[in-house]
Structure formats: C-alpha cells, structure tokens
Protein backbone atom coordinates (compact mmCIF):
# COMPACT_ATOMS: atom_id res chain seq x y z
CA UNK A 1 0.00 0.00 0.00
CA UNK A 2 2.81 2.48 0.47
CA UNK A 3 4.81 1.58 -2.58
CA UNK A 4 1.11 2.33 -4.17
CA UNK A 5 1.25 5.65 -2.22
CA UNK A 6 4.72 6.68 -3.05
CA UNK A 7 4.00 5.86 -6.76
CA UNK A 8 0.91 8.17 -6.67
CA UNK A 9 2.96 10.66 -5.22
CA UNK A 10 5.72 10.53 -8.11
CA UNK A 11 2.94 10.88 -10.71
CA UNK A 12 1.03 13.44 -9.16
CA UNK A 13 4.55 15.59 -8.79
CA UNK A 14 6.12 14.48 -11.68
CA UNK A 15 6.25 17.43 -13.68
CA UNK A 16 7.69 19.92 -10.75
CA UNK A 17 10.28 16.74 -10.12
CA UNK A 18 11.13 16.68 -13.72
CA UNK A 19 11.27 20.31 -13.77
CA UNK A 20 13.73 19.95 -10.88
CA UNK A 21 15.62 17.76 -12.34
CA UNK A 22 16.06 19.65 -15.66
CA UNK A 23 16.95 22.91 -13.96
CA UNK A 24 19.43 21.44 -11.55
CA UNK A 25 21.28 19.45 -14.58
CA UNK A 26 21.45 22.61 -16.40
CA UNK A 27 23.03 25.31 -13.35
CA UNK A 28 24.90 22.20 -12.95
CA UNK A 29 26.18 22.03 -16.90
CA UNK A 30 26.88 25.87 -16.06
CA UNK A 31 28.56 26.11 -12.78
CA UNK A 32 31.08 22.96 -14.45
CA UNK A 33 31.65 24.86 -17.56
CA UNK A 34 35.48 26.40 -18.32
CA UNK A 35 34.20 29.57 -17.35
CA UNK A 36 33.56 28.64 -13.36
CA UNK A 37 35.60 25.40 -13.11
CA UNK A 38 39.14 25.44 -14.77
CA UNK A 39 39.51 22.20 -17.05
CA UNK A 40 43.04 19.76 -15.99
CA UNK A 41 44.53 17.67 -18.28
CA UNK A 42 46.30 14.95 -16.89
CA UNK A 43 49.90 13.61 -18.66
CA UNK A 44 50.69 9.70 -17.82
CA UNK A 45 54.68 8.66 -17.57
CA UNK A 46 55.14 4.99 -16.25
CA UNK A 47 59.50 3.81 -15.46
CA UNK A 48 61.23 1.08 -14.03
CA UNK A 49 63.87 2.32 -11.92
CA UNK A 50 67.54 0.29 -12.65
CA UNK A 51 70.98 1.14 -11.37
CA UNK A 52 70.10 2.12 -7.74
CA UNK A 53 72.22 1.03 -4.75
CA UNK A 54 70.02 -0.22 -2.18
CA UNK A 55 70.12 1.43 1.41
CA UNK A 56 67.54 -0.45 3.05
CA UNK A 57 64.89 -3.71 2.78
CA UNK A 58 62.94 -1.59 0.60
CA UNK A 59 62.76 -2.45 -3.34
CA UNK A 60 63.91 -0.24 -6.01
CA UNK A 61 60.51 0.77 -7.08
CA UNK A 62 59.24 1.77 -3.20
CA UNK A 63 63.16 3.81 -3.10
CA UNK A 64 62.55 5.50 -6.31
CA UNK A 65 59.08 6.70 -5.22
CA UNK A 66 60.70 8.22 -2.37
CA UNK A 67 63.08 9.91 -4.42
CA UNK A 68 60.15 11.42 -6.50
CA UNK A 69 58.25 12.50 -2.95
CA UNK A 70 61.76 14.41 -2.00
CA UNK A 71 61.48 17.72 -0.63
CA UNK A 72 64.91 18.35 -3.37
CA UNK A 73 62.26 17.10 -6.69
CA UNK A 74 59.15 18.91 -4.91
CA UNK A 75 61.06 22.17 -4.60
CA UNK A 76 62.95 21.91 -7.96
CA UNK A 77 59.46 21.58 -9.58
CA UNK A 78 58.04 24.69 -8.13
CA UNK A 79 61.16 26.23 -8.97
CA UNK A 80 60.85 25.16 -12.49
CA UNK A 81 57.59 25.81 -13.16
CA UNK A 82 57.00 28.76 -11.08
CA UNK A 83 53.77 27.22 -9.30
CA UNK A 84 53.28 29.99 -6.67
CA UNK A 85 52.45 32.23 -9.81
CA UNK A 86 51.07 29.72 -11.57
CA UNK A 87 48.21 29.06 -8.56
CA UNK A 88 47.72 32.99 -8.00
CA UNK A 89 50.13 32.12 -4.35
CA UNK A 90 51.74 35.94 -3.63
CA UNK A 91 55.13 35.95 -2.05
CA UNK A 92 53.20 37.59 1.18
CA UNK A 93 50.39 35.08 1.95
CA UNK A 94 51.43 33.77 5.25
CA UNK A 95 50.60 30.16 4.50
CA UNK A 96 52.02 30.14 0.95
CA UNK A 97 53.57 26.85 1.49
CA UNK A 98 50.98 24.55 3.26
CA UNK A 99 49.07 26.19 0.12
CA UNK A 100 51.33 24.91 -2.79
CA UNK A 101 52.15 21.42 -0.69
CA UNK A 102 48.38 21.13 -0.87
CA UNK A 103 48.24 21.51 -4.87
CA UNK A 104 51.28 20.23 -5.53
CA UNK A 105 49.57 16.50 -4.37
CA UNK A 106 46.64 17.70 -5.68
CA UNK A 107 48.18 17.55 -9.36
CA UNK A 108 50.85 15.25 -9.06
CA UNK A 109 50.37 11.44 -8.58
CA UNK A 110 52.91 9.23 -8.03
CA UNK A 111 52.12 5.47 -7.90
CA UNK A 112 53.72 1.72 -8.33
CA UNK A 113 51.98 -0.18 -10.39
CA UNK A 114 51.25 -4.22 -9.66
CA UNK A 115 54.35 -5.23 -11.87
CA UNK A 116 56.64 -2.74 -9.90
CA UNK A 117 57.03 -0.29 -12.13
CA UNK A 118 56.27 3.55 -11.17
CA UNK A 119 53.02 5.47 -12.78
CA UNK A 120 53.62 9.65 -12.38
CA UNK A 121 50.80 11.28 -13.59
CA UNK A 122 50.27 14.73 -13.92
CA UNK A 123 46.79 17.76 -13.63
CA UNK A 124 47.32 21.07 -15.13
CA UNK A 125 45.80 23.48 -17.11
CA UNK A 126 48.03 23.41 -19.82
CA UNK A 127 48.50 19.85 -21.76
CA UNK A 128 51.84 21.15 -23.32
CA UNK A 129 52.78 21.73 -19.70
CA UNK A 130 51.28 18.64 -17.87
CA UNK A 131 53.62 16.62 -19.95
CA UNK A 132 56.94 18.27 -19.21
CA UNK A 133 56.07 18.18 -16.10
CA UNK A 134 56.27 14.46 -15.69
CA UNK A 135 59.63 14.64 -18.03
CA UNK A 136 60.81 16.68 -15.61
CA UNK A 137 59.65 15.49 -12.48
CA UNK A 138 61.81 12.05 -14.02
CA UNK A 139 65.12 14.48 -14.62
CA UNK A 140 64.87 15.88 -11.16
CA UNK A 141 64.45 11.91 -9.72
CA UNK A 142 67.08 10.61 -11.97
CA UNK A 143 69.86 14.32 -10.63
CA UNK A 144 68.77 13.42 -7.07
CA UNK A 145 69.57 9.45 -7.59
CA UNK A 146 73.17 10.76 -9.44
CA UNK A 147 73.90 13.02 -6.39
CA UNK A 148 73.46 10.36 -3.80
CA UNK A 149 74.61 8.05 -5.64
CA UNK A 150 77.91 9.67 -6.30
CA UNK A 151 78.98 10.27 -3.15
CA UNK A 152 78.85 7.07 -2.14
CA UNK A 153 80.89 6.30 -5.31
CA UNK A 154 83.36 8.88 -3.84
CA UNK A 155 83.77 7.83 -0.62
CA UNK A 156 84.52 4.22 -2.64
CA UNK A 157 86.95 6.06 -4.54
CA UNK A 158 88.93 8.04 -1.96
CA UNK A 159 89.09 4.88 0.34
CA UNK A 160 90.34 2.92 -2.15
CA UNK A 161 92.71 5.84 -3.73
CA UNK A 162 94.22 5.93 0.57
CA UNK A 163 94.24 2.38 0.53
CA UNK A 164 96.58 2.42 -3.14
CA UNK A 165 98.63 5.16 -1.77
CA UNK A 166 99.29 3.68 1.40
CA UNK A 167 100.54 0.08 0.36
CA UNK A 168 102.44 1.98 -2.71
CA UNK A 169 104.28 4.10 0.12
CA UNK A 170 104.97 1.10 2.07
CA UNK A 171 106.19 -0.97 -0.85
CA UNK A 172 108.52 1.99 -1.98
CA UNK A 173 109.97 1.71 1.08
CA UNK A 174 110.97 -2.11 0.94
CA UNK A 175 112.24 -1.51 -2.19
CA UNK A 176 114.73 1.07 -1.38
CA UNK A 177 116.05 -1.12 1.46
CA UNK A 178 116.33 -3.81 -1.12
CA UNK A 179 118.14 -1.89 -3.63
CA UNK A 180 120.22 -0.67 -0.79
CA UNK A 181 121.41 -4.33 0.26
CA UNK A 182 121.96 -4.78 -4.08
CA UNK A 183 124.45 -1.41 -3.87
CA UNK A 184 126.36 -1.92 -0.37
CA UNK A 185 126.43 -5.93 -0.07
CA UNK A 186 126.11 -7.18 -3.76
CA UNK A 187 123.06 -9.09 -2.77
CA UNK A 188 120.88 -9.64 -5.83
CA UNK A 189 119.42 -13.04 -5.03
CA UNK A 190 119.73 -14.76 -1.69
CA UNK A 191 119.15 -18.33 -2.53
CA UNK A 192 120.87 -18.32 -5.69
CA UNK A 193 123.99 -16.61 -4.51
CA UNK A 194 124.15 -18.77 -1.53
CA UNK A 195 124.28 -21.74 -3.30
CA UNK A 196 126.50 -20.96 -5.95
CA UNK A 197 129.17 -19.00 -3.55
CA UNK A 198 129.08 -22.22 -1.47
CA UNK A 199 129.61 -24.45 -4.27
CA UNK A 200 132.51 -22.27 -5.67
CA UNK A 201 133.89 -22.26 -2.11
CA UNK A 202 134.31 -25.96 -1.41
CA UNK A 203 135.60 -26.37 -4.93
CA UNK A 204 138.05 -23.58 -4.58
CA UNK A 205 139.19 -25.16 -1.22
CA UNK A 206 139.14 -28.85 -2.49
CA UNK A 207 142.14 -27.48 -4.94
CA UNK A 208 143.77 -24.73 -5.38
CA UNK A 209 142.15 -22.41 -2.85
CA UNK A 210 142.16 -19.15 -5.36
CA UNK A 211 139.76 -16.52 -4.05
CA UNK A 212 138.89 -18.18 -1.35
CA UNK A 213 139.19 -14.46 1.12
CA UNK A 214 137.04 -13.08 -1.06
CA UNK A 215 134.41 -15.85 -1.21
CA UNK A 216 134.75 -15.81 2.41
CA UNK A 217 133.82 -12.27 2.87
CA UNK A 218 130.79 -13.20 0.42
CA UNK A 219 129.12 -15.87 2.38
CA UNK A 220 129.89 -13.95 5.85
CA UNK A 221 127.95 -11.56 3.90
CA UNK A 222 124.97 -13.83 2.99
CA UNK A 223 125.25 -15.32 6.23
CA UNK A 224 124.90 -11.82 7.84
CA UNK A 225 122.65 -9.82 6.19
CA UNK A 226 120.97 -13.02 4.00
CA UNK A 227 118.03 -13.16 6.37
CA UNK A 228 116.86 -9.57 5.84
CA UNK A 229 117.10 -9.37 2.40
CA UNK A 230 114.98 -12.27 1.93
CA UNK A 231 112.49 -11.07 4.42
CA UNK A 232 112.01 -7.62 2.47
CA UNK A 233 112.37 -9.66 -0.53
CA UNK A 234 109.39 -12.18 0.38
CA UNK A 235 107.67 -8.46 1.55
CA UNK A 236 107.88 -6.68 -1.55
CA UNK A 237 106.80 -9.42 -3.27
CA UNK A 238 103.53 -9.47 -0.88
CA UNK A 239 103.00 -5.74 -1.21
CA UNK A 240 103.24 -5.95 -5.35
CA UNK A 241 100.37 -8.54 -5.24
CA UNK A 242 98.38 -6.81 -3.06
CA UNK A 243 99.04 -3.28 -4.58
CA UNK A 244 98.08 -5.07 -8.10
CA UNK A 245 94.52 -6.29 -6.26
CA UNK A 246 94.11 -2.30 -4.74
CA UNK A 247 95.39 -0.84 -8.28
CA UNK A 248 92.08 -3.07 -9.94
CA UNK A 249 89.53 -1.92 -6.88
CA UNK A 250 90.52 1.61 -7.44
CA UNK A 251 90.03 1.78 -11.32
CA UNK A 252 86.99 0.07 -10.95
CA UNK A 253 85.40 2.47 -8.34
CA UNK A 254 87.01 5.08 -11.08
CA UNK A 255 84.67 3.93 -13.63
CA UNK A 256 81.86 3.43 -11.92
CA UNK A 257 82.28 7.07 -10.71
CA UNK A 258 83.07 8.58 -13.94
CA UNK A 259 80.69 6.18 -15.57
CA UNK A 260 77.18 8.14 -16.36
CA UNK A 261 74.34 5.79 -15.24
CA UNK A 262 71.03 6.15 -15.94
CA UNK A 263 68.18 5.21 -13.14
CA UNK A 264 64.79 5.71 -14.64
CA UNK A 265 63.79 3.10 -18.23
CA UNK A 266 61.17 4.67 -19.44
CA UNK A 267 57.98 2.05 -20.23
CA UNK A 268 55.29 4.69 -21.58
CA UNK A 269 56.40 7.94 -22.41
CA UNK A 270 54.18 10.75 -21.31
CA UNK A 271 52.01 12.39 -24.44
CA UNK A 272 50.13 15.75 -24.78
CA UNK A 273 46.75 14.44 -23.63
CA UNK A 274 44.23 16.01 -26.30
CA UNK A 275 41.26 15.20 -23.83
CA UNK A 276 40.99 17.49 -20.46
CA UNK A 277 40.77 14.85 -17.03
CA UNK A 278 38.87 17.63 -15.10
CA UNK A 279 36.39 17.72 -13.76
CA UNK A 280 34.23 14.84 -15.66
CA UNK A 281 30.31 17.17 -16.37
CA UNK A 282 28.62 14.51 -17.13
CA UNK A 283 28.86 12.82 -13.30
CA UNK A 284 28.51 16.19 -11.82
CA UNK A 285 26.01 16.98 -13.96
CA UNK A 286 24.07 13.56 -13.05
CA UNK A 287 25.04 13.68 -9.19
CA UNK A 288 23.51 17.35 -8.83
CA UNK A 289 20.45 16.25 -11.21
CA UNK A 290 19.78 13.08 -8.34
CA UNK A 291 20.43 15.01 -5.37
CA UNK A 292 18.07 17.81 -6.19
CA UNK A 293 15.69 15.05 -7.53
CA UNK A 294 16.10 13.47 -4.33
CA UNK A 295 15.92 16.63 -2.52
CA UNK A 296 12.52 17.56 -3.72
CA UNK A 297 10.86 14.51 -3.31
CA UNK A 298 11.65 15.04 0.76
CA UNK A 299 9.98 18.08 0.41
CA UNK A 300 7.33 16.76 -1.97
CA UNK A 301 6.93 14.23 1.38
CA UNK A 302 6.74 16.93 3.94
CA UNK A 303 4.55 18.52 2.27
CA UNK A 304 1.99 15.80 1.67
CA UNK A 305 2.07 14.36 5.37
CA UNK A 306 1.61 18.10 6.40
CA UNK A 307 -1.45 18.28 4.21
CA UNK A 308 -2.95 14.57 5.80
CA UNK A 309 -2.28 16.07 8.96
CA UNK A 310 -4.56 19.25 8.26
C-alpha cells in the first residue's frame, strides 16, 4: 500500500520533479563549464627504476618513489615551473607553502603499479605543460639518484685511492732497502747466490784455494745480512700482489664514478593528452540532477504528510 502511495505521489509531482531535475542538470552544466571550473589535463609517464644502490629492505621501485616525494624534486618543480604564480600564491600570503604542498599532491600522482614499475601522472591546465612536467619530475628523480649516488661512489673512490697510496708508500719503502742491500752488499738473489758462492767455495778449497778471502767475505755476507734481504724480498713481493689487487679496486670504483648511469627506463612515455581529465560534467552533472531530484521529493513528502495532517 505504500509503494502504491509513493508511486501516486511521483505521478502526481512528476512534472515539478522533472522540472527539478532539468533545472538542476542545467546550473549544474553551467557552474562545471570552463568559465567557473578550470579544465586539468592529466599527462601519464610509467618507469622502471635500474641502477640504484640499495640502502635499506625496501625495493627499487618503493626507493625510487621516495626519491620522487623528496622535498629536493618537490622544490625543484616549483622552482621550475614557477607554481606559486602559476596558482595565484603571492610571495606575502602567510601560508604560501601549506598552500602549494596542498596543490602540488593535488596535481601530481605518483604510484607503483602491480608489476613494480612507477606510474607519475600529472593535472594542469596546460596539456603542453602537464607533460613536461612528468619529463621533468623524471630528470629531477634521476639528478637526485646521481647526487646520492655519487657520493657514495666517492667515498669508494677516496678509500680505495688511501688504501693504493698507502701500500704503494709502504712498498717503496721495501724496495729502497732492497736496492740498498743490491748497492752496499752485492746481494741480488739470496738463494741463488748462496748456493752458488758455497759451491765455488768448497771447490776452490778442495784445490787450489784461489779466491777463497774473497768468497769468504761473500758468504759472511749472505750469512749476515741473507736473512733480511729475503724477508724484504718475500715483503715486496707481498705488497706488489696486493698493490696489483688495490690498483684493480681503485680503477673500478674510477669507472663506476666517472661512468654516467642512468636510473629511470622509461615504459610509456608521457604524451600531450588532447582530452581534459577535469572535472568529468557529465557525473557532476548527473550527481547534482539526483540530489536535487532526491531533494525535492523530501519536500514533496513533507509537504503531503503536512497536508494529511490538516
């Protein structure tokens, strides 16, 4: 009996609801237009990020994203594109800044997609500018990646260059103390000369015993300062391999510094979208059209049960 009632009620007022209806979709179709609402359109860029050193558990994808949400790419945006103009901010409004935070994520999405890749997507005004705004918003990422990056690449560098310097010094040393023995004592080779001094010795004494002083003075020589020679010998040798390992860590932390990486492959290239984003009239347009619709027929309602009443 009451959906019978309500029914009755539609047709009696269905002209003034339709009426309602028509009027609201049309202030509606007004108040939306380009003259009250200013139209966005919205630029899509989708990366995978490559080439990043890890600094914690997080993937590459979640670190790159916080690269993007940097106060360093935020600023160098608003630098670039001049938003407190561009939003009618003045340089004297005292909350300038919680102003162009707020529009700043109000145009600028920054998502990872369900195969790890990164979505940036871009409102504005201007579809020339919406696009190099994601274009840049990846050349900001990519200088802030390079910047970390590179001092880490550094520090790599410099330790290593210490490291080269240090062993080189050390080595330098040994070998002037070897070259020293090779001047003062005639010590070239330990083992060699030892065993062929010896030799010469015992055959020298088994006959004629020619040279024999002077052989003599050799092996007290050996015997004397044999030892050290072969222990800065055996060192030098040690230092030269490890100086040759050092020599192939620093050139390689050389070229990975000097190397220019890149950190953002670039899946779907943003276009000029041709088609404004915002706002979508037709669901505004519908939405106000229902809610007045919906609106009157409360009214229509409380007006009726007043009427019973009386």
């Amino acid at each position: 009996m009451q959906n019978i009632n309500l029914l009755n009620l539609l047709l009696k007022w269905k002209f003034h609801l339709l009426v309602t209806f028509s009027v609201s979709c049309i202030i509606a179709a007004i108040f939306s237009s380009s003259f009250f609402i200013t139209p966005r359109f919205k630029s899509v860029g989708i990366i995978y990020p490559s080439n990043i050193a890890q600094y914690s558990n997080e993937s590459m994808t979640e670190q790159m994203i916080e690269m993007m949400k940097s106060g360093f790419v935020k600023d160098s945006m608003i630098k670039e594109f001049n938003l407190f103009e561009r939003y009618n901010i003045g340089e004297n409004v005292q909350d300038k800044n919680d102003r162009i935070n707020k529009i700043y994520k109000e145009i600028i999405s920054i998502d990872k997609t369900e195969f790890e890749a990164v979505s940036i997507s871009v409102l504005d005004k201007d579809p020339d500018v919406s696009k190099k705004m994601v274009e840049k918003l990846i050349y900001f990422t990519d200088v802030l990646i390079k910047k970390l990056q590179s001092q880490k690449l550094l520090e790599v560098l410099e330790m290593n260059k210490m490291g080269l310097y240090r062993v080189k010094s050390q080595l330098d040393s040994v070998n002037k103390s070897l070259d020293m023995f090779r001047r003062e004592y005639s010590i070239l080779d330990y083992s060699i000369q030892l065993e062929q001094v010896s030799k010469n010795y015992y055959k020298s004494l088994a006959s004629s015993g020619k040279g024999l002083d002077e052989m003599r003075k050799m092996l007290d020589v050996l015997k004397l300062k044999g030892s050290e020679y072969e222990f800065l010998n055996n060192r030098s040798i040690s230092l030269s391999k490890y100086y040759s390992l050092l020599e192939t860590e620093y050139l390689k932390s050389l070229r990975d510094y000097e190397r220019n990486f890149t950190y953002s492959n670039i899946i779907s290239d943003p276009i000029k979208p041709d088609k404004k984003s915002y706002p979508v009239r037709w669901i505004i347009v519908l939405s106000s059209g229902l809610s007045a619709l919906f609106l009157g027929f409360l009214l229509i309602l409380n007006y009726e049960r007043k009427y019973i009443e009386m």
